[in-house]
C-alpha atoms as a PDB file:
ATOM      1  CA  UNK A   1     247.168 131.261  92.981  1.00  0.00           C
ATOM      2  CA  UNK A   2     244.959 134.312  92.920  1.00  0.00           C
ATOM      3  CA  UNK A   3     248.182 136.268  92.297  1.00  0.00           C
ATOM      4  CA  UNK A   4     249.181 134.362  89.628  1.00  0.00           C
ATOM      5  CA  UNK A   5     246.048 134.962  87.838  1.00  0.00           C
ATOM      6  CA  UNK A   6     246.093 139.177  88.621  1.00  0.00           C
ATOM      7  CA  UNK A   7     249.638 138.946  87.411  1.00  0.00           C
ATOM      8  CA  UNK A   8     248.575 136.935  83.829  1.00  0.00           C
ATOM      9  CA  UNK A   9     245.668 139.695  83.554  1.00  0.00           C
ATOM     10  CA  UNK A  10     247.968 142.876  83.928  1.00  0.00           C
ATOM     11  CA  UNK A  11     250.314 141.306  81.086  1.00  0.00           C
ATOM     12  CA  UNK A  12     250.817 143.874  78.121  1.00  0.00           C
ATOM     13  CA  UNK A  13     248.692 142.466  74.673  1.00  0.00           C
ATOM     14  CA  UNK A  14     251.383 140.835  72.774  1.00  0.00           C
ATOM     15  CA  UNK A  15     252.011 142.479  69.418  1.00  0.00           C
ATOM     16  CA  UNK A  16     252.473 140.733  66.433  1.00  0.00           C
ATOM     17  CA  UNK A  17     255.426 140.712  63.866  1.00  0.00           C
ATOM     18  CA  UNK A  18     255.200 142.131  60.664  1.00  0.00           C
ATOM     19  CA  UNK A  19     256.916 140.111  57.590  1.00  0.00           C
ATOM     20  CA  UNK A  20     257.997 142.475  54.813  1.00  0.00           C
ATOM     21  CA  UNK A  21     260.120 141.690  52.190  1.00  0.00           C
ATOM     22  CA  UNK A  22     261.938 144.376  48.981  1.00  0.00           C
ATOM     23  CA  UNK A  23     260.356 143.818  45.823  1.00  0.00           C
ATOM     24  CA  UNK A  24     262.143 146.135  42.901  1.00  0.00           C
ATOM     25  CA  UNK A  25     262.773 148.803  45.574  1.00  0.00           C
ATOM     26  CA  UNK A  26     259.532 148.551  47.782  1.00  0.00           C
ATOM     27  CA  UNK A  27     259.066 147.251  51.520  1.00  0.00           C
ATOM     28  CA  UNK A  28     255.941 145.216  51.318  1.00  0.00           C
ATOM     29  CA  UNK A  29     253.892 143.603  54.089  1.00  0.00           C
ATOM     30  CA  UNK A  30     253.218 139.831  53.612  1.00  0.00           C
ATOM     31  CA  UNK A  31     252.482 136.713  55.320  1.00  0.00           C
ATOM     32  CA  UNK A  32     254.213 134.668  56.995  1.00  0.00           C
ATOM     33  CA  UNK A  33     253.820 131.728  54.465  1.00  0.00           C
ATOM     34  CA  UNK A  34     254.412 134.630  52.304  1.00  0.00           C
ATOM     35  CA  UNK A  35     257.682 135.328  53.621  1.00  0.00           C
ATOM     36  CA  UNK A  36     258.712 131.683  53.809  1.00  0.00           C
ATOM     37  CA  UNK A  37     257.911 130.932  50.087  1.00  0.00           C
ATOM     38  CA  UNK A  38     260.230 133.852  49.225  1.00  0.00           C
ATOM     39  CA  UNK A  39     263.184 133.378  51.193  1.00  0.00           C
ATOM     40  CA  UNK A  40     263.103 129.324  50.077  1.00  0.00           C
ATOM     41  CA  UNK A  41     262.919 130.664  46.425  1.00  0.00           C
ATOM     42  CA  UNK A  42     266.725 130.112  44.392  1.00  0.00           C
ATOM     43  CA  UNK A  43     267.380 134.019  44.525  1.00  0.00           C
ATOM     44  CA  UNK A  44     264.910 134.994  47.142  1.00  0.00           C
ATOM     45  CA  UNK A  45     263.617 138.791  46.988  1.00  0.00           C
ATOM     46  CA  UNK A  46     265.145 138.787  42.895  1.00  0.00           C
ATOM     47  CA  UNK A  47     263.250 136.065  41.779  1.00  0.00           C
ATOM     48  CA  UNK A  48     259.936 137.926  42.106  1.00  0.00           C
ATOM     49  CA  UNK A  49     258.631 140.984  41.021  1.00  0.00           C
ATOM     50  CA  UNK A  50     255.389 143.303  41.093  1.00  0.00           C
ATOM     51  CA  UNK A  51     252.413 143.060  39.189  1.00  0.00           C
ATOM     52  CA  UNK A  52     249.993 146.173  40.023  1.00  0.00           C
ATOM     53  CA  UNK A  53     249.895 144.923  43.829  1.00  0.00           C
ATOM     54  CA  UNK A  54     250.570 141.268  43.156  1.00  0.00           C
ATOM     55  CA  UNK A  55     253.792 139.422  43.823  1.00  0.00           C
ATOM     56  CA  UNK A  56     254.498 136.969  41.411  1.00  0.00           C
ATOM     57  CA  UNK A  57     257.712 134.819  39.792  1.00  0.00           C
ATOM     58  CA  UNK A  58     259.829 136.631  37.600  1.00  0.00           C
ATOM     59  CA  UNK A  59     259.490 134.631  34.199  1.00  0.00           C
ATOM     60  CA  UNK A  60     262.440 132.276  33.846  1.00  0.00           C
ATOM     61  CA  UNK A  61     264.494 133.089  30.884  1.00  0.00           C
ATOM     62  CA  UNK A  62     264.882 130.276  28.045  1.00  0.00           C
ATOM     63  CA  UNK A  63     268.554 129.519  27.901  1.00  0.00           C
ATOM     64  CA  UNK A  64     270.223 129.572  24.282  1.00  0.00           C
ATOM     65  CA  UNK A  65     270.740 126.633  22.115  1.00  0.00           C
ATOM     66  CA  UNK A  66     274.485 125.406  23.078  1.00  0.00           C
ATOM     67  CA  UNK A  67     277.124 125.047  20.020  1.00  0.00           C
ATOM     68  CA  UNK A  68     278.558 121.236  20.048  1.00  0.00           C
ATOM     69  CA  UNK A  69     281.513 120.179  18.208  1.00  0.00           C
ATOM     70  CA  UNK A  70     281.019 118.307  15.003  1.00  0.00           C
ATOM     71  CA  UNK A  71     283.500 115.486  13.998  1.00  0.00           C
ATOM     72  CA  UNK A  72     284.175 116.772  10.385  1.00  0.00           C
ATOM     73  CA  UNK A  73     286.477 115.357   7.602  1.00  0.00           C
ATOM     74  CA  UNK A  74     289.690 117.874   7.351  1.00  0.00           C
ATOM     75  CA  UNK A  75     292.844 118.068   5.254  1.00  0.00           C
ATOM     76  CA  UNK A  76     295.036 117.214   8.246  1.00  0.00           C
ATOM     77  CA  UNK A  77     293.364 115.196  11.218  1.00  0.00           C
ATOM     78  CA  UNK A  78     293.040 112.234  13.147  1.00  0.00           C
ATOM     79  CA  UNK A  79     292.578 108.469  12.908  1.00  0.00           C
ATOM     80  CA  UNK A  80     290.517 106.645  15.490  1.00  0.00           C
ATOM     81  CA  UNK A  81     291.012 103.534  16.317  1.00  0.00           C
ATOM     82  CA  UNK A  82     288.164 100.792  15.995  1.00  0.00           C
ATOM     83  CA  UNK A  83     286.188 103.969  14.131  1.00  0.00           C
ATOM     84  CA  UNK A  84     285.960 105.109  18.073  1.00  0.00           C
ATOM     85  CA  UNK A  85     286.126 109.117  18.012  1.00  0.00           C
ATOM     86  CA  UNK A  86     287.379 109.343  21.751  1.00  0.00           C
ATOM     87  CA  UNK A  87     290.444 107.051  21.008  1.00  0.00           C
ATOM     88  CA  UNK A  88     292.821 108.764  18.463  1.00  0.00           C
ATOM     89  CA  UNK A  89     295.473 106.756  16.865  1.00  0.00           C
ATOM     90  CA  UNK A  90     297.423 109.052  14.767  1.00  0.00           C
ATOM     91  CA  UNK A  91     297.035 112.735  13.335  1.00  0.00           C
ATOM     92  CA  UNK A  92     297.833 112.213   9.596  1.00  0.00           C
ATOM     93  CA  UNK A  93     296.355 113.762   6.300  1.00  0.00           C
ATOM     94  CA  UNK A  94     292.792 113.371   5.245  1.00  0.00           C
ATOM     95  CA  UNK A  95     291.352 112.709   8.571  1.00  0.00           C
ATOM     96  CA  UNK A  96     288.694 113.940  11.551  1.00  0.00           C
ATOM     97  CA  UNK A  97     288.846 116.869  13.471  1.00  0.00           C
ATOM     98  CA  UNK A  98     285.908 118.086  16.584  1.00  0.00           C
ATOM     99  CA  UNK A  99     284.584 121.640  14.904  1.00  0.00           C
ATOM    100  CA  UNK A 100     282.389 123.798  16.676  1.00  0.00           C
ATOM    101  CA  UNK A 101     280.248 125.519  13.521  1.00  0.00           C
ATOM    102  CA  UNK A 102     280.421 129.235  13.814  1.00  0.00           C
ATOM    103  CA  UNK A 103     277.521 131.855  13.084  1.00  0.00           C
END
């Protein structure tokens, strides 16, 4: 037993790991709970950036307003039956078409 406990005291120190992640080009070191929070983000390392020596989220970009088709009265078109625009009867004049208004 009194080797065992000569042995435990001549151990080398452990040494810890260091977490570093790549923000915009530089190796920084963090945290582990750091780290973690970083790789679980959607695009990891790109989804944060530098502020002085702060790491924060980059800021999420509004998406543009989406252009839906219009039903709109035409010179040539379509008849629905039961006035139901999904179920098209017959493509005659003076009925609907589905436009998409341009700029």
């Amino acid at each position: 037993m009194n080797e065992l406990l000569k042995a435990l005291a001549n151990l080398p120190p452990v040494e810890k790991k260091i977490h570093t992640v790549t923000i915009q080009g530089k190796t920084i070191e963090v945290s582990l709970g750091k780290k973690l929070e970083i790789m679980k983000a959607t695009n990891g390392e790109d989804a944060f950036m530098l502020d002085g020596d702060k790491i924060i989220l980059k800021p999420v970009e509004k998406k543009t307003k989406r252009r839906l088709p219009i039903l709109k009265k035409d010179k040539t078109g379509g008849h629905f039956h039961n006035g139901d625009p999904f179920w098209l009867e017959t493509i005659a004049e003076e009925g609907y078409i589905w436009q998409t208004e341009s700029e």
